[in-house]
C-alpha atoms as a PDB file:
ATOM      1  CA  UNK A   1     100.714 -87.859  57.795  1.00  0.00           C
ATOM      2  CA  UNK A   2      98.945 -84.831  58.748  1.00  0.00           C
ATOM      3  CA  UNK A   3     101.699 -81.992  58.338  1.00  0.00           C
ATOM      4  CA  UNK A   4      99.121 -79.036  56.833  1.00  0.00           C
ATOM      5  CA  UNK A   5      95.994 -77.698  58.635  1.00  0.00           C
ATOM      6  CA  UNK A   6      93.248 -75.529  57.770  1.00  0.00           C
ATOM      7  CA  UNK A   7      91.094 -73.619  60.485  1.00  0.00           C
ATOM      8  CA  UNK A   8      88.417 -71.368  59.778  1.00  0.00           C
ATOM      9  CA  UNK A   9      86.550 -70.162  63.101  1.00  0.00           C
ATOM     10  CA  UNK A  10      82.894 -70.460  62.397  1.00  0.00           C
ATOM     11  CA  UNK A  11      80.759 -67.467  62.893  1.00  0.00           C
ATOM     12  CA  UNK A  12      79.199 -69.266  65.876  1.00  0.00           C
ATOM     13  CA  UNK A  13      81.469 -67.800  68.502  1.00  0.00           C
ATOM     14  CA  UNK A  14      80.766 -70.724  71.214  1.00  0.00           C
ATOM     15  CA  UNK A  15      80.665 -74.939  70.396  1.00  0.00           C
ATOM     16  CA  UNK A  16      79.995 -77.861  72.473  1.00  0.00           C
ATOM     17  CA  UNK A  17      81.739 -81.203  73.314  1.00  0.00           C
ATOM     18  CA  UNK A  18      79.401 -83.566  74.773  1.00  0.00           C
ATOM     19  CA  UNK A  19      77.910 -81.132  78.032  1.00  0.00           C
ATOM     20  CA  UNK A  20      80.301 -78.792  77.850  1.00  0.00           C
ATOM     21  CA  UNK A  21      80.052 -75.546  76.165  1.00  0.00           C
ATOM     22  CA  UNK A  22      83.079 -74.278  74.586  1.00  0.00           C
ATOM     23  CA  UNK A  23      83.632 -70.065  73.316  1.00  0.00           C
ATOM     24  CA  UNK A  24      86.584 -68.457  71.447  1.00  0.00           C
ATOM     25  CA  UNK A  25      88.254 -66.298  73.132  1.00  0.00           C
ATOM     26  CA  UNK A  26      89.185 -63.379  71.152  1.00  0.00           C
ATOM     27  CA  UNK A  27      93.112 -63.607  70.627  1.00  0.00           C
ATOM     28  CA  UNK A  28      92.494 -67.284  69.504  1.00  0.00           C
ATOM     29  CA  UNK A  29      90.267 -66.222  66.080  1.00  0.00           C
ATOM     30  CA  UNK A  30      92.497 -65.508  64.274  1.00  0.00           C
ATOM     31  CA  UNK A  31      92.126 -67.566  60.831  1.00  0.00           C
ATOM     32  CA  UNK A  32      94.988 -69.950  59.674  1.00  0.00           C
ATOM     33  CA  UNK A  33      94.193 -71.313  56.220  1.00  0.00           C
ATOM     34  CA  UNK A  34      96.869 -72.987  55.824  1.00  0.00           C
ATOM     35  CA  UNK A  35      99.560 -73.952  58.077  1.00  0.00           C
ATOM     36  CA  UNK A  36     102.369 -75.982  58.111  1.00  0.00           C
ATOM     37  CA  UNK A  37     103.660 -78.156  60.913  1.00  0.00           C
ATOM     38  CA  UNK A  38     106.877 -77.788  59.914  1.00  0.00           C
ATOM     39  CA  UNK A  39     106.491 -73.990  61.144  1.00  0.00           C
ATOM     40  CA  UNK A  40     106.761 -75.311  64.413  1.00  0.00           C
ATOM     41  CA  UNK A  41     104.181 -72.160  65.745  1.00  0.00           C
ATOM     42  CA  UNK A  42     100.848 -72.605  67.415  1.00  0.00           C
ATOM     43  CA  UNK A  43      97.520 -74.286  66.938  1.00  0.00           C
ATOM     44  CA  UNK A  44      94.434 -73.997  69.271  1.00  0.00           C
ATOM     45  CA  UNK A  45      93.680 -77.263  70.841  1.00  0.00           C
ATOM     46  CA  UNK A  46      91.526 -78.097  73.518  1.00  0.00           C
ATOM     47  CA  UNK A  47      92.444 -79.687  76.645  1.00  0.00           C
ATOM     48  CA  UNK A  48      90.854 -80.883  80.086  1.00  0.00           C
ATOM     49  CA  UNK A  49      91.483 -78.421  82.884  1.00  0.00           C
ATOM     50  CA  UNK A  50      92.215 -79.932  86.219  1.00  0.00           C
ATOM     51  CA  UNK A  51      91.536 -76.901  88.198  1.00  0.00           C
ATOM     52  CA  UNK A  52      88.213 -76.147  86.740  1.00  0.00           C
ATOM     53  CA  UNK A  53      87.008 -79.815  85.713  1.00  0.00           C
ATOM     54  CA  UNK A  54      85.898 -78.587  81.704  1.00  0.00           C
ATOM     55  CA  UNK A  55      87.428 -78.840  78.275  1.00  0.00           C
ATOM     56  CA  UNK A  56      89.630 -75.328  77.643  1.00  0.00           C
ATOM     57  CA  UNK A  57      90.829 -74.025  74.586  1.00  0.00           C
ATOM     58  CA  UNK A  58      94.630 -73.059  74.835  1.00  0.00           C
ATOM     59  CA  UNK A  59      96.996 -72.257  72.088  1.00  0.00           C
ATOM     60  CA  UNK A  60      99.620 -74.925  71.634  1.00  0.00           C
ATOM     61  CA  UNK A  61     103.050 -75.126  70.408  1.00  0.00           C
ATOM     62  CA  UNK A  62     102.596 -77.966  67.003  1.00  0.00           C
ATOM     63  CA  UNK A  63     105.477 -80.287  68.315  1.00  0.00           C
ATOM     64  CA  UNK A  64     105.279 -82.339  71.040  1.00  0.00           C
ATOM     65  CA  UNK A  65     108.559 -81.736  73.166  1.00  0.00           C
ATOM     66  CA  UNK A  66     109.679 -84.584  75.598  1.00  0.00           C
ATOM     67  CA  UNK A  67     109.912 -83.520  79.279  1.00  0.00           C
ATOM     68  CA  UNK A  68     113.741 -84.973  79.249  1.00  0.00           C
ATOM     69  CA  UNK A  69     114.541 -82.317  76.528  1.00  0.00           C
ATOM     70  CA  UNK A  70     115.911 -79.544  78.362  1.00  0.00           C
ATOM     71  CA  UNK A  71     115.920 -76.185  76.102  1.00  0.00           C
ATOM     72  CA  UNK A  72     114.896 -75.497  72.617  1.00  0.00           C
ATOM     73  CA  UNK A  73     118.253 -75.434  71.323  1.00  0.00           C
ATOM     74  CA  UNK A  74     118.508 -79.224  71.914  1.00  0.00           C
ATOM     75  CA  UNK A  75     114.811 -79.273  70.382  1.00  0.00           C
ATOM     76  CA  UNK A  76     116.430 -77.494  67.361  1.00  0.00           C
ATOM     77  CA  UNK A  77     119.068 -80.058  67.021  1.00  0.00           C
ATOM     78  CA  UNK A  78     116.836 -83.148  67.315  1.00  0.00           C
ATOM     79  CA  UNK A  79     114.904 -81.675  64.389  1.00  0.00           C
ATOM     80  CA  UNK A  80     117.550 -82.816  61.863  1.00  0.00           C
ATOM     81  CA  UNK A  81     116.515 -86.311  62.747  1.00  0.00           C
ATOM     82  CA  UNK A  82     113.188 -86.840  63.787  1.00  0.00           C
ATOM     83  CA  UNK A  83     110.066 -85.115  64.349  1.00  0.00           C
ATOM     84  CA  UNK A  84     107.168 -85.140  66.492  1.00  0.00           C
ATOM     85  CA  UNK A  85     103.654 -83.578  64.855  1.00  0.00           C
ATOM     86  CA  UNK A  86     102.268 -86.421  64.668  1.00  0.00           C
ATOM     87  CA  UNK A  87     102.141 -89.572  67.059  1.00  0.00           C
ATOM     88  CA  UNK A  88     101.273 -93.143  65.544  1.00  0.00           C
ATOM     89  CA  UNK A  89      97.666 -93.720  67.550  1.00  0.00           C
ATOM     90  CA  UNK A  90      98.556 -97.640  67.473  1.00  0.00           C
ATOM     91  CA  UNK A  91     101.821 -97.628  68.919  1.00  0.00           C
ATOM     92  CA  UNK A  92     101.599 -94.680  71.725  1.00  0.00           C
ATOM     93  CA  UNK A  93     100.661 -96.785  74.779  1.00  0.00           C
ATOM     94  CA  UNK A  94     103.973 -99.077  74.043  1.00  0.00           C
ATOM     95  CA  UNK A  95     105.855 -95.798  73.543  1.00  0.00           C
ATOM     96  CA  UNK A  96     108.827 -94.226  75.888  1.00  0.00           C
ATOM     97  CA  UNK A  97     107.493 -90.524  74.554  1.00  0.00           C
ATOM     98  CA  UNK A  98     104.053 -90.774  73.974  1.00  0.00           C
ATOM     99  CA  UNK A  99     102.826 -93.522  76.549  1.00  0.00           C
ATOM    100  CA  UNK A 100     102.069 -91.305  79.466  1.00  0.00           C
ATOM    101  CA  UNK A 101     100.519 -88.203  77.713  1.00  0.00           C
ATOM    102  CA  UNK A 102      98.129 -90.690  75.699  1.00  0.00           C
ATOM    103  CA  UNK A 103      97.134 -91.957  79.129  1.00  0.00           C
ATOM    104  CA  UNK A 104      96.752 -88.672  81.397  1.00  0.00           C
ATOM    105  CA  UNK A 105      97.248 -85.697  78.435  1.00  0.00           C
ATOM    106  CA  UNK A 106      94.862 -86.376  75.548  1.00  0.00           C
ATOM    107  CA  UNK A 107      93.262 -82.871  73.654  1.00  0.00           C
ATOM    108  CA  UNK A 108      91.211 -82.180  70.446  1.00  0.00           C
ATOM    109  CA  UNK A 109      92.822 -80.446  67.745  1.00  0.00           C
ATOM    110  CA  UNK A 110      90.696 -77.933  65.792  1.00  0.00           C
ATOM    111  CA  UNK A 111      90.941 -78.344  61.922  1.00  0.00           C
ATOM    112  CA  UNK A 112      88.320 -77.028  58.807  1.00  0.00           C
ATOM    113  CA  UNK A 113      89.960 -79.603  56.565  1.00  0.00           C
ATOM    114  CA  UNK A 114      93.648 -80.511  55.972  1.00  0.00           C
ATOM    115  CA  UNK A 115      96.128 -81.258  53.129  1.00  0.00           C
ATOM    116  CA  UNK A 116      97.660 -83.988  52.100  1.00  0.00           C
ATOM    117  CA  UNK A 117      99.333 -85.643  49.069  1.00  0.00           C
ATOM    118  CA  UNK A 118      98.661 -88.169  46.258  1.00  0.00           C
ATOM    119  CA  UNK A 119     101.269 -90.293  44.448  1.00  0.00           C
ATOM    120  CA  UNK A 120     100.456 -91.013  40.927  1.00  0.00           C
ATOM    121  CA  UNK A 121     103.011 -91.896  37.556  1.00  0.00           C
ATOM    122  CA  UNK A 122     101.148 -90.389  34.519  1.00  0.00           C
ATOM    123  CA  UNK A 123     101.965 -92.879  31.889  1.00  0.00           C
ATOM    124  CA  UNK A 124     105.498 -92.006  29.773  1.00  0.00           C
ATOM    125  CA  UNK A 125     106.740 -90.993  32.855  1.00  0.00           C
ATOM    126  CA  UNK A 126     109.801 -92.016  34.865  1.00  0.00           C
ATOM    127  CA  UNK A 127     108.734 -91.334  38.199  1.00  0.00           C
ATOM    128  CA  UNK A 128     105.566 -90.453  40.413  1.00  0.00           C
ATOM    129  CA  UNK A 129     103.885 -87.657  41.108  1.00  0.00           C
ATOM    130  CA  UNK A 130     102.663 -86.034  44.069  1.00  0.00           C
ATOM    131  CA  UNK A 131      99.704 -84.211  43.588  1.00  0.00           C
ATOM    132  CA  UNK A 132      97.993 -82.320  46.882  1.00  0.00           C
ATOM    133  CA  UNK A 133      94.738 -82.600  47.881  1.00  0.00           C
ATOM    134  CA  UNK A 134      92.351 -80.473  49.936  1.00  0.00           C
ATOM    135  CA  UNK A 135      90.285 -83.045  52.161  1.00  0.00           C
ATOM    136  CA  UNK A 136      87.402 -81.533  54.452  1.00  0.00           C
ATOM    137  CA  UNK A 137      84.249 -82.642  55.834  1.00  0.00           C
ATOM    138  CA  UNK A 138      81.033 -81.391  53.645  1.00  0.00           C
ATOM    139  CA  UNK A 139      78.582 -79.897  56.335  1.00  0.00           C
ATOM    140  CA  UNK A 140      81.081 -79.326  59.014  1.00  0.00           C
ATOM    141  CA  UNK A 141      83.020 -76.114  59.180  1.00  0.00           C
ATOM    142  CA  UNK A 142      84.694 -77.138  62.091  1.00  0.00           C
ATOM    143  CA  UNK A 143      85.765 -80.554  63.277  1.00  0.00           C
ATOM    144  CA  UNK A 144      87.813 -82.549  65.893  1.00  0.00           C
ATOM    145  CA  UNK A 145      91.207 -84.623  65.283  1.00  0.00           C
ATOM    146  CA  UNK A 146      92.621 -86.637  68.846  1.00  0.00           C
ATOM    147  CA  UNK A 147      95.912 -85.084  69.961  1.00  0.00           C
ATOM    148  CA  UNK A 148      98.091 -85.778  72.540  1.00  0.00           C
ATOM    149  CA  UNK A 149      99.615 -82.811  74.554  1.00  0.00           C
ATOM    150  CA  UNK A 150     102.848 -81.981  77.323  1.00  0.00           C
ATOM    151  CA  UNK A 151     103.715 -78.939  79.012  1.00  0.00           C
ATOM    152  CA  UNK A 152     107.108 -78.318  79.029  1.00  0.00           C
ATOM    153  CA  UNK A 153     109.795 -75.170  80.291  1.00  0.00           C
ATOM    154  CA  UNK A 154     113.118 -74.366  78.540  1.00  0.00           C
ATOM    155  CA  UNK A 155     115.355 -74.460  81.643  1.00  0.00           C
ATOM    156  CA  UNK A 156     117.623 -71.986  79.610  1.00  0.00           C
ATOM    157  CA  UNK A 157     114.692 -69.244  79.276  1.00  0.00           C
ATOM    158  CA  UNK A 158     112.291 -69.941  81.429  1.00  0.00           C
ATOM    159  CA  UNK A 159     109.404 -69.654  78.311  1.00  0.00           C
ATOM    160  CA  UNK A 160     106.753 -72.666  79.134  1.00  0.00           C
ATOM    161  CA  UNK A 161     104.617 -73.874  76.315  1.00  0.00           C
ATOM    162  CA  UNK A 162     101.847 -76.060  76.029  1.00  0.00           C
ATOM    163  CA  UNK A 163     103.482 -78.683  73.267  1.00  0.00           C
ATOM    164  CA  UNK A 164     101.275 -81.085  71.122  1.00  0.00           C
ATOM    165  CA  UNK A 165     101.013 -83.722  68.245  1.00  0.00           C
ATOM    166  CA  UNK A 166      98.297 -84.911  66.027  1.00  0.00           C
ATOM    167  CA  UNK A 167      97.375 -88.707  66.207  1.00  0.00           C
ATOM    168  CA  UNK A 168      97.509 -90.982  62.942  1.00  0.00           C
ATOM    169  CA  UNK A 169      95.924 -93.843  62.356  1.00  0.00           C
ATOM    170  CA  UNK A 170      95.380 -96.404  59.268  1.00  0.00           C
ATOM    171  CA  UNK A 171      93.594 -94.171  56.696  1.00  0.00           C
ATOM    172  CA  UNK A 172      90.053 -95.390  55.706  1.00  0.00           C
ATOM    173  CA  UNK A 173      88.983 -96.168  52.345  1.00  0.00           C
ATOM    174  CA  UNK A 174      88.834 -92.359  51.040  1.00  0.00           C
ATOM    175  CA  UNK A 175      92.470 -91.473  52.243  1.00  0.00           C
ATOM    176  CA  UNK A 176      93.790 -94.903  51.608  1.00  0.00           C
ATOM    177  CA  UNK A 177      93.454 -93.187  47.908  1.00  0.00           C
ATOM    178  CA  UNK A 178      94.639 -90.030  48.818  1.00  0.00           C
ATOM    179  CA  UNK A 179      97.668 -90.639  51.323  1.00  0.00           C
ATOM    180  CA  UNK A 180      98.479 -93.834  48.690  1.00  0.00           C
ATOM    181  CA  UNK A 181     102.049 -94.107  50.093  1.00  0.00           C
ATOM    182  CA  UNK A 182     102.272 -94.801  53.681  1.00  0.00           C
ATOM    183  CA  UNK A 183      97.977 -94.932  54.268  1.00  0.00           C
ATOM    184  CA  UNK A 184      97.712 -92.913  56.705  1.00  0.00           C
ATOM    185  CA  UNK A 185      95.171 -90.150  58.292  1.00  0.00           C
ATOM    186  CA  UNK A 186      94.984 -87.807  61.055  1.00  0.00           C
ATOM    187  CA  UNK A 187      92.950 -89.249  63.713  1.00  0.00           C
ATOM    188  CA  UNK A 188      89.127 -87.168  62.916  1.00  0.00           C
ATOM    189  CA  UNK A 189      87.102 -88.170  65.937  1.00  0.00           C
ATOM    190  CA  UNK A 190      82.710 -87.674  65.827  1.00  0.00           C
ATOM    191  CA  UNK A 191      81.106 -85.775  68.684  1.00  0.00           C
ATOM    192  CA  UNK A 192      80.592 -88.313  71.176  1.00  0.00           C
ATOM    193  CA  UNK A 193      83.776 -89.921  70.487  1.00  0.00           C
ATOM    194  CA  UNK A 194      85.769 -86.354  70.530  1.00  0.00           C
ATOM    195  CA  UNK A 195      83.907 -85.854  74.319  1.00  0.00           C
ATOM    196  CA  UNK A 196      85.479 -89.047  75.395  1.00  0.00           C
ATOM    197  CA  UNK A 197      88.512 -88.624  74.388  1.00  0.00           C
ATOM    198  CA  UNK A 198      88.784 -85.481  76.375  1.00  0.00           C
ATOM    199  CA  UNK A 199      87.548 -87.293  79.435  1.00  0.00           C
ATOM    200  CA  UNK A 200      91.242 -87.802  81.938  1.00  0.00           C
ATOM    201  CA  UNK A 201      89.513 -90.748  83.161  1.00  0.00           C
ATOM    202  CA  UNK A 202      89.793 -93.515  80.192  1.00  0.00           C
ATOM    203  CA  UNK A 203      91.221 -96.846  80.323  1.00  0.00           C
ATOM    204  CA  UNK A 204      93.651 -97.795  78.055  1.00  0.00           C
ATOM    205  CA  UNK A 205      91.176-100.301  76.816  1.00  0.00           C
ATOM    206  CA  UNK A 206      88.859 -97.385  75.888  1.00  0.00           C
ATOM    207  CA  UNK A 207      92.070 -95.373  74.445  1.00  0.00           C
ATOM    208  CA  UNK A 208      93.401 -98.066  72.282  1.00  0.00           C
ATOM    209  CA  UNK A 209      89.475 -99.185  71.040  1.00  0.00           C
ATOM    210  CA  UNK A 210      89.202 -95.134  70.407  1.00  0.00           C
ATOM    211  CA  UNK A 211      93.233 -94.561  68.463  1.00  0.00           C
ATOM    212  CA  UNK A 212      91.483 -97.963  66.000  1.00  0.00           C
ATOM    213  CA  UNK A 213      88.794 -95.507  64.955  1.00  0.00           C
ATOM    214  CA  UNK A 214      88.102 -95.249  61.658  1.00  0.00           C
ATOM    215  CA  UNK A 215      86.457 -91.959  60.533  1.00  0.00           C
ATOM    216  CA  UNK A 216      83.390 -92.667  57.799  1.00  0.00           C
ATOM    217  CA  UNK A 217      84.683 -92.237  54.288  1.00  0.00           C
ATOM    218  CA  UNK A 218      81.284 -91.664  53.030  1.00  0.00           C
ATOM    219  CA  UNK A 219      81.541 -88.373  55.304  1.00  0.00           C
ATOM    220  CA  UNK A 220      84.542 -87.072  53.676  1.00  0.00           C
ATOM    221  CA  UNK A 221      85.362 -85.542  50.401  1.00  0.00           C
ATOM    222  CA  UNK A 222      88.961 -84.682  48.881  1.00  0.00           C
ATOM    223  CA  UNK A 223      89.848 -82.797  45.550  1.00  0.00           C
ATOM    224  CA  UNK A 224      92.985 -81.797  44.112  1.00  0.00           C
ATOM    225  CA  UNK A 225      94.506 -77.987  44.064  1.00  0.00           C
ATOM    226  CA  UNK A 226      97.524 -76.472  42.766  1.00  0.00           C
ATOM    227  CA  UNK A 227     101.163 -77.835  43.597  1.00  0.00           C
ATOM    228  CA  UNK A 228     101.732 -74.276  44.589  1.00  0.00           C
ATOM    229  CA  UNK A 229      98.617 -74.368  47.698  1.00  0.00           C
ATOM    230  CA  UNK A 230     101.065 -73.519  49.990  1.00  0.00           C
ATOM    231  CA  UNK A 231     101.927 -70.008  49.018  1.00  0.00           C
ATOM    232  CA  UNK A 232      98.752 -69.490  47.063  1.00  0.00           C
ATOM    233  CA  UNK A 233      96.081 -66.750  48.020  1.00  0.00           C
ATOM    234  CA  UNK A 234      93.608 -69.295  47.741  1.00  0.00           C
ATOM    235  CA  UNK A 235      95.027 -72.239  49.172  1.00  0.00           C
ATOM    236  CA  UNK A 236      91.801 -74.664  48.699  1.00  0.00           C
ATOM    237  CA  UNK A 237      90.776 -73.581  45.173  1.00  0.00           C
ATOM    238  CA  UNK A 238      90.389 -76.906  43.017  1.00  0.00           C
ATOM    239  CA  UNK A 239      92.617 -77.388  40.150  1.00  0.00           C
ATOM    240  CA  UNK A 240      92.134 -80.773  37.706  1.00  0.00           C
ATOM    241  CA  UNK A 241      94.771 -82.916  36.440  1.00  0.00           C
ATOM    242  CA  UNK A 242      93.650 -84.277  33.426  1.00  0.00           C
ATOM    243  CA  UNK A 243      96.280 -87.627  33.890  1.00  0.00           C
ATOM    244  CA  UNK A 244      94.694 -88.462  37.463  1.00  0.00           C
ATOM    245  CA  UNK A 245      92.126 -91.067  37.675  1.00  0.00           C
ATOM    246  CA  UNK A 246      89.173 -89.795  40.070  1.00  0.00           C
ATOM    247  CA  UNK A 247      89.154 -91.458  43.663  1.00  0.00           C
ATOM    248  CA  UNK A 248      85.804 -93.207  44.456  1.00  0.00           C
END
C-alpha cells in the first residue's frame, strides 16, 4: 500500500487538469520529501469546489475520518486496530465508509514519486527481506494519484479538517515486482483520466471502469535505497543490493 509520499513542487508555480488551471498558493510549497502516512499530518490534494465550480488545492488531513466518529480521541483509539490512508479502489462503492465519498467526494493527491517495499530471501537465509524502493515517474516531476476525501468536525473542539485516503488498486506489472506481497499500487491516474476523476458528476459505471485503471509500467521506473530512507538526508539516493535480482 501506499504509506510514504514524496512531493517536490515544480518550479512552474501554476498546472492544469483538463481546462482548468491550477497555482500554488504560497503556504502550500512547502517541500515534503518524504512523508509518512502514519504521521497522520497533511498532504495537499485537490478537490472540486462547489461554490466556485473548479478543481482547488486544499491541505488535507492523510486519514480519512468517518462522519460517525465523533472527536479525535475516538480517532486515536480506532488507530490500534485499523487504519484508513488508503481505500481499496475495487471495493469502495460496496463499502459502509467509503461508498458515498467515492461517489460525491473524489480528489487528486499530489505525489513526485512514492516508497514502497520489496520482499526478497537472499539464499542461506531464514527469512525474507524487505528492501525499499523509490518508484517515480521519469519525465514527470509532478503527478496525480485518485483519492477520496470527507470533511469532518471534532464535536469536542470544534477543529474541522478536510480528511483523505489514497486509492489502491491491483499493481501493474512493474509494482507487481516491487509491492511482491500483497500487489498492490496507489491508484496514479494520466491527465485526462485525473480531470475526470475530479468531475462530481460521474457514474459509478465511469468510477468503477476508472478505480480498474492500470497505470503503464513502461512509464514507471523503481530502484532500491537504503533501509534507513526514512530518516536519511537524502531519502531517494540509490543504494544496490548485490543479493537482489533486478526487476524487468
Amino acid at each position: 500500500m501506499c504509506y510514504y509520499n514524496r512531493l517536490i513542487v515544480p518550479v512552474q508555480q501554476a498546472f492544469n487538469i483538463g481546462d482548468f488551471t491550477i497555482e500554488w498558493p504560497a503556504e502550500l510549497r512547502q517541500a515534503h520529501p518524504i512523508q509518512s502516512g502514519f504521521e497522520f499530518g497533511d498532504w495537499p490534494i485537490i478537490i472540486w469546489s462547489e461554490e466556485k465550480q473548479v478543481p482547488q488545492l486544499v491541505n488535507a488531513h492523510w486519514e480519512f475520518l468517518a462522519p460517525w466518529i465523533k472527536s479525535f480521541r475516538e480517532v486515536e483509539a480506532g488507530r490500534q486496530n485499523y487504519t484508513t490512508l488508503n481505500a481499496i479502489g475495487e471495493k469502495m462503492l460496496e463499502s459502509r465508509l467509503y461508498k458515498d465519498a467515492v461517489i460525491k467526494r473524489r480528489c487528486l493527491v499530489l505525489s513526485s514519486g512514492f516508497y514502497e517495499w520489496r520482499h526478497w530471501k537472499p539464499p542461506g537465509a531464514k527469512k525474507d527481506m524487505a528492501i525499499p524502493y523509490f518508484i517515480y515517474l521519469p519525465g514527470e516531476p509532478m503527478f496525480m494519484m485518485g483519492g477520496i476525501w470527507q470533511p469532518w468536525t471534532d464535536e469536542e473542539t470544534g477543529e474541522h479538517v478536510i480528511s483523505f485516503a489514497i486509492v489502491t488498486t491491483e499493481a501493474n506489472k512493474l509494482m507487481a515486482q516491487v509491492h511482491n506481497k500483497k500487489k498492490r499500487m496507489p491508484l496514479i491516474l494520466d491527465q485526462a483520466r485525473a480531470a475526470k476523476w475530479i468531475q462530481p458528476s460521474l457514474t459509478k459505471s465511469e468510477i468503477q471502469s476508472l478505480t480498474h485503471f492500470h497505470f503503464d509500467a513502461a512509464k514507471m521506473r523503481a530502484y532500491t535505497i537504503a533501509k534507513d530512507f526514512r530518516t536519511a538526508t537524502d531519502p531517494i539516493q540509490s543504494v544496490e543490493y548485490d543479493f537482489l535480482p533486478a526487476i524487468n
